[in-house]
Protein backbone atom coordinates (compact mmCIF):
# COMPACT_ATOMS: atom_id res chain seq x y z
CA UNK A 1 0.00 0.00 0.00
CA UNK A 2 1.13 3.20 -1.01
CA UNK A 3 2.26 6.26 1.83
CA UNK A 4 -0.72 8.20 1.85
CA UNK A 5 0.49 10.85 2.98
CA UNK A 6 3.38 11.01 0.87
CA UNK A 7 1.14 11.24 -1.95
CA UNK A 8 -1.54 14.12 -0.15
CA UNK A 9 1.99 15.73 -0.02
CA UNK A 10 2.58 15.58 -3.51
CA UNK A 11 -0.75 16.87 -4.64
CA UNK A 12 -0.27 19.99 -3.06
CA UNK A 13 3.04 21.53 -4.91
CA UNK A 14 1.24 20.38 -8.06
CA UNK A 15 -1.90 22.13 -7.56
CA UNK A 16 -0.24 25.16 -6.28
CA UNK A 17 2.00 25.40 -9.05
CA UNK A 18 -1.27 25.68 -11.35
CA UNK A 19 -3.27 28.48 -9.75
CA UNK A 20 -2.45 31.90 -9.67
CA UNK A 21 -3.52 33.02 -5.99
CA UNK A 22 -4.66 31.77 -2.73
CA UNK A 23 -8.54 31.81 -3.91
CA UNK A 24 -10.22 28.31 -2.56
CA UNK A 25 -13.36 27.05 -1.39
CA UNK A 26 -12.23 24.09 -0.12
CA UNK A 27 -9.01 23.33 1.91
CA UNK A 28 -6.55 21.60 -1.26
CA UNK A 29 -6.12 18.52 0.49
CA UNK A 30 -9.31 17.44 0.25
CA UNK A 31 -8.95 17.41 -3.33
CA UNK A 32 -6.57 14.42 -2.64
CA UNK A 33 -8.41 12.81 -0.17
CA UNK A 34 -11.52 12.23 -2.87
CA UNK A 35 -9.14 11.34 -5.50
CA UNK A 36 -7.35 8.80 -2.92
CA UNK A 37 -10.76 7.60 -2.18
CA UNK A 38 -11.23 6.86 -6.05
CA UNK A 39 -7.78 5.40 -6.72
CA UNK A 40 -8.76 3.31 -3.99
CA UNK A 41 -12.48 1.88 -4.82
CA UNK A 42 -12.76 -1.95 -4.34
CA UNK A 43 -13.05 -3.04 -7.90
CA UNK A 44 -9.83 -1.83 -9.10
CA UNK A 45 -6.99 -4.40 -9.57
CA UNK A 46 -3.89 -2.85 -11.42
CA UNK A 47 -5.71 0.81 -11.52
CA UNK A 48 -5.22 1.69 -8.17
CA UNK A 49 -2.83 3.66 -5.80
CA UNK A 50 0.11 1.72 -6.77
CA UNK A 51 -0.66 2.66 -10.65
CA UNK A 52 -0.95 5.73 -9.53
CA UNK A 53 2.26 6.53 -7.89
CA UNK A 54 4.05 4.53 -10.28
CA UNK A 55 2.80 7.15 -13.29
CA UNK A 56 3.95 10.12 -10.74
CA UNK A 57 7.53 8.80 -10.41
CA UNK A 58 7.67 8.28 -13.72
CA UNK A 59 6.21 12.11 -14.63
CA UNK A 60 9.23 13.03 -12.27
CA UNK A 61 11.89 11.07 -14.41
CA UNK A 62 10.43 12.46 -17.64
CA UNK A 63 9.75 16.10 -16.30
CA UNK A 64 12.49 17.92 -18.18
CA UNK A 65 10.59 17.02 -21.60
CA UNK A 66 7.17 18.00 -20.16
CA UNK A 67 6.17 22.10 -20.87
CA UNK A 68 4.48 22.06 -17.83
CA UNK A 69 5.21 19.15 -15.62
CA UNK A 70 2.57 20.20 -12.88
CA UNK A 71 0.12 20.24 -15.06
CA UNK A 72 1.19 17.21 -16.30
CA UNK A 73 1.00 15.95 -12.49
CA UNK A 74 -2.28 16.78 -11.90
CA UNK A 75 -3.62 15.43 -14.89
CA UNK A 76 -1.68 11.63 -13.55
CA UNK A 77 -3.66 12.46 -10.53
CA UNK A 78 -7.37 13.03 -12.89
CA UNK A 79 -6.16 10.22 -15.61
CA UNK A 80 -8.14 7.17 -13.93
CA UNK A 81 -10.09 9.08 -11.19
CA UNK A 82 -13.16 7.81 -13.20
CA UNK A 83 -12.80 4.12 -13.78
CA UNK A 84 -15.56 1.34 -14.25
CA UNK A 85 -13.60 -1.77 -16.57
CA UNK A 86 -17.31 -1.93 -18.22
CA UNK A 87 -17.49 1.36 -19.48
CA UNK A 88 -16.10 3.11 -22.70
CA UNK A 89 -16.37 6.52 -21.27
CA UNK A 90 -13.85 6.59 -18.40
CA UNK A 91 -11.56 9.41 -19.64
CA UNK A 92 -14.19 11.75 -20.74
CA UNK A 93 -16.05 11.45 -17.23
CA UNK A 94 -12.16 11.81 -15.80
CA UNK A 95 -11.45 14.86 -17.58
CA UNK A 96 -15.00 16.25 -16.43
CA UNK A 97 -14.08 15.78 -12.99
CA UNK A 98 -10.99 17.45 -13.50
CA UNK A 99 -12.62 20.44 -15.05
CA UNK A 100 -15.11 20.47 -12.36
CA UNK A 101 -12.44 20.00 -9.67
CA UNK A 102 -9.99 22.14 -10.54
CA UNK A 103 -12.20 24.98 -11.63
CA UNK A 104 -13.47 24.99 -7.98
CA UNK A 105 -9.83 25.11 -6.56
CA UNK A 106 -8.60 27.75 -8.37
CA UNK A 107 -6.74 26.63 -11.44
CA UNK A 108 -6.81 29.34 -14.30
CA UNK A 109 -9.26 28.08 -17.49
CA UNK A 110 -5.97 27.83 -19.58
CA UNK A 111 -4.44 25.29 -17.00
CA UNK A 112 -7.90 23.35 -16.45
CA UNK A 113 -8.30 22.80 -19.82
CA UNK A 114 -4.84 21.66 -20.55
CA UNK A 115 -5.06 19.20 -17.85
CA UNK A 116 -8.68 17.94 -19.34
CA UNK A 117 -7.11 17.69 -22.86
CA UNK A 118 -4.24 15.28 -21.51
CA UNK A 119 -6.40 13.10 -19.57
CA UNK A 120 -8.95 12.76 -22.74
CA UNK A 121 -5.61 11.59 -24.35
CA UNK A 122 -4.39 8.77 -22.51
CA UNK A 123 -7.26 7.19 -24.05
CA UNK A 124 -5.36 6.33 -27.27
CA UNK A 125 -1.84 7.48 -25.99
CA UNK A 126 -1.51 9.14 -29.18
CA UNK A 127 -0.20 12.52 -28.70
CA UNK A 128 1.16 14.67 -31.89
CA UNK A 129 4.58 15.48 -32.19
CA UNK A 130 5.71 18.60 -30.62
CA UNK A 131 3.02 17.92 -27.73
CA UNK A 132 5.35 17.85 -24.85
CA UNK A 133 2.87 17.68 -21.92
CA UNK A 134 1.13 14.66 -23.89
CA UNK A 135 4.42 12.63 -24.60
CA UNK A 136 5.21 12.96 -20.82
CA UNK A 137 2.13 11.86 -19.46
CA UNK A 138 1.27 9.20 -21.87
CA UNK A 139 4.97 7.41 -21.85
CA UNK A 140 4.92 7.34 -17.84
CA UNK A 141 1.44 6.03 -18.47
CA UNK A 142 2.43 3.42 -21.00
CA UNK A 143 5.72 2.74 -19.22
CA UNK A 144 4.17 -0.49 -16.94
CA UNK A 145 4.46 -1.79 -20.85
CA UNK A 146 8.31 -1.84 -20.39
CA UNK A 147 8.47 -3.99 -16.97
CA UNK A 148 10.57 -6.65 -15.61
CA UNK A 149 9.01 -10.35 -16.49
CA UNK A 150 7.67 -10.71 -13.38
CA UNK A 151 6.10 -7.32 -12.69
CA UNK A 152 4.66 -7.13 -16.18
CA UNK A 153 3.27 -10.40 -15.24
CA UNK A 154 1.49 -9.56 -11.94
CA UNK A 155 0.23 -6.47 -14.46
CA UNK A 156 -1.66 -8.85 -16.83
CA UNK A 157 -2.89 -10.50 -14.00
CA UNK A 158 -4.57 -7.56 -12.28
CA UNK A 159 -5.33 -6.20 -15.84
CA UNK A 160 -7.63 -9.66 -16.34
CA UNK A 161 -9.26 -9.35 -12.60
CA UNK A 162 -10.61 -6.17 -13.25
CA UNK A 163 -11.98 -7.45 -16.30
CA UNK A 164 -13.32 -10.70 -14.55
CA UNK A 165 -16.79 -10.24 -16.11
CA UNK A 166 -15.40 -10.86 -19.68
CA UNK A 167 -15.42 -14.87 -20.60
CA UNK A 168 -12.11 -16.06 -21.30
CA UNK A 169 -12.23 -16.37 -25.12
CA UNK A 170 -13.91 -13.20 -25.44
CA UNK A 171 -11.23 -11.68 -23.26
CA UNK A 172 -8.19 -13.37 -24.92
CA UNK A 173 -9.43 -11.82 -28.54
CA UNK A 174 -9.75 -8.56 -27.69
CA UNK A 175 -6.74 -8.36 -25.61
CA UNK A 176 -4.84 -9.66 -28.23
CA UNK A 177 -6.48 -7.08 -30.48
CA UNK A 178 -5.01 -4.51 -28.38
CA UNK A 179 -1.22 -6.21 -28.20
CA UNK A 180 -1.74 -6.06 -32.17
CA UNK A 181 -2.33 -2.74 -32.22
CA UNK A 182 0.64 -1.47 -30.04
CA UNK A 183 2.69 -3.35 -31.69
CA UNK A 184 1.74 -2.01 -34.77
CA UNK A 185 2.82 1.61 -33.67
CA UNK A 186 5.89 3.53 -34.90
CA UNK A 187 6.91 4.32 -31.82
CA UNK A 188 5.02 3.13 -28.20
CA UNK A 189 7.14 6.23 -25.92
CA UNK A 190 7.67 9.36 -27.85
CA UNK A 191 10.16 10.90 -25.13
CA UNK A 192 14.21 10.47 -26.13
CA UNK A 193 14.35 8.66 -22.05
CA UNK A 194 11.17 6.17 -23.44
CA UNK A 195 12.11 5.75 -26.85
CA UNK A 196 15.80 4.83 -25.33
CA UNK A 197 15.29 2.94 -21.96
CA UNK A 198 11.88 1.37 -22.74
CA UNK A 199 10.35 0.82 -26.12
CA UNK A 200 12.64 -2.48 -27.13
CA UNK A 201 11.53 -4.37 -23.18
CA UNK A 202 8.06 -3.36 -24.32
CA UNK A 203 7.60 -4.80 -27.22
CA UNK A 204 9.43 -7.99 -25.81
CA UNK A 205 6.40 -8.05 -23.31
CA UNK A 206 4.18 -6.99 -25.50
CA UNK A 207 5.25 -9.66 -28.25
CA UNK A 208 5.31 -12.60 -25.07
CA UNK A 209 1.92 -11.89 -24.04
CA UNK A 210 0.53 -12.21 -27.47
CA UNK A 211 1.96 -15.38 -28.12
CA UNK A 212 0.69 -16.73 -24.95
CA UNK A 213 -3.05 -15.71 -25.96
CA UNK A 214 -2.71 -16.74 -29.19
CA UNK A 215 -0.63 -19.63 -28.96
């Protein structure tokens, strides 16, 4: 179980760094305390506090490539706030909390929306090139991809609990599906630190997993 309140004491430089004055409603922490609370509903498996804290060390590593890297934090914070395995719509109800949410804790329009449009994109992890904020956040996302054996093991584990309601074939398929398709990108980490350190373990995990579904 992650520190909690090592991570309350990370939301707050990030949220700070994002709003121009001391206007709030509501005390910032309990900002982090709902978002905790989310991270930490019962029928998450690998999207949980751990996932969490793992994409905010890894925003840390890649923050000299980000534009904004608090920005970039908070939207780690937003990117699975919202997260039901059944439904299609968990990033666009994310970044709607995060508009909501950060609106009401006094975060400029220009950094809200930035933070919405970078949660809406870890849906395909596609960001364009020259989108700085988008290749940080969506490489740390991605980076799980790049793990030892046995770490990106217990990931496809938890990845198939949450997903529990899915028969087995059915499952199988469309994960594959999804291997297919990552493997079929140019590049999975658009940052010089992904593109070096993880994109060749990635596809080695990637490429493992397939065969095991398939074979």
């Amino acid at each position: 179980m992650p520190d909690l309140d090592a991570l309350r004491a990370r939301w707050l430089p990030a949220l700070l760094s994002a709003r121009t004055d001391d206007s709030c409603a509501i005390a910032p922490r309990l900002y982090a305390d709902n978002l905790i609370e989310r991270w930490q509903e019962p029928h998450r498996r690998y999207h949980t506090l751990t996932h969490l804290t793992a994409v905010l060390d890894r925003v840390d590593l890649l923050e000299s490539y980000a534009e904004d890297a608090g920005l970039v934090r908070l939207a780690a914070w937003f990117h699975d706030a919202v997260y039901l395995p059944d439904r299609s719509t968990n990033e666009e109800r994310s970044a709607r909390l995060a508009e909501r949410a950060l609106t009401e804790a006094g975060v400029p329009e220009r950094g809200v929306a930035e933070v919405a449009r970078l949660v809406r994109l870890t849906q395909g992890h596609a960001p364009a090139d020259g989108d700085r904020n988008g290749e940080v956040l969506c490489d740390a996302d991605l980076a799980v991809l790049a793990s030892a054996p046995e770490t990106y093991t217990a990931y496809t584990a938890a990845v198939r609990e949450e997903y529990r309601f899915i028969p087995e074939a059915a499952f199988r398929a469309g994960r594959a599906d999804i291997l297919r398709q990552l493997l079929g990108m140019e590049r999975l980490f658009r940052t010089p630190y992904g593109q070096e350190h993880w994109e060749a373990d990635a596809r080695r995990n990637i490429a493992a997993e397939l065969e095991v579904l398939t074979g």
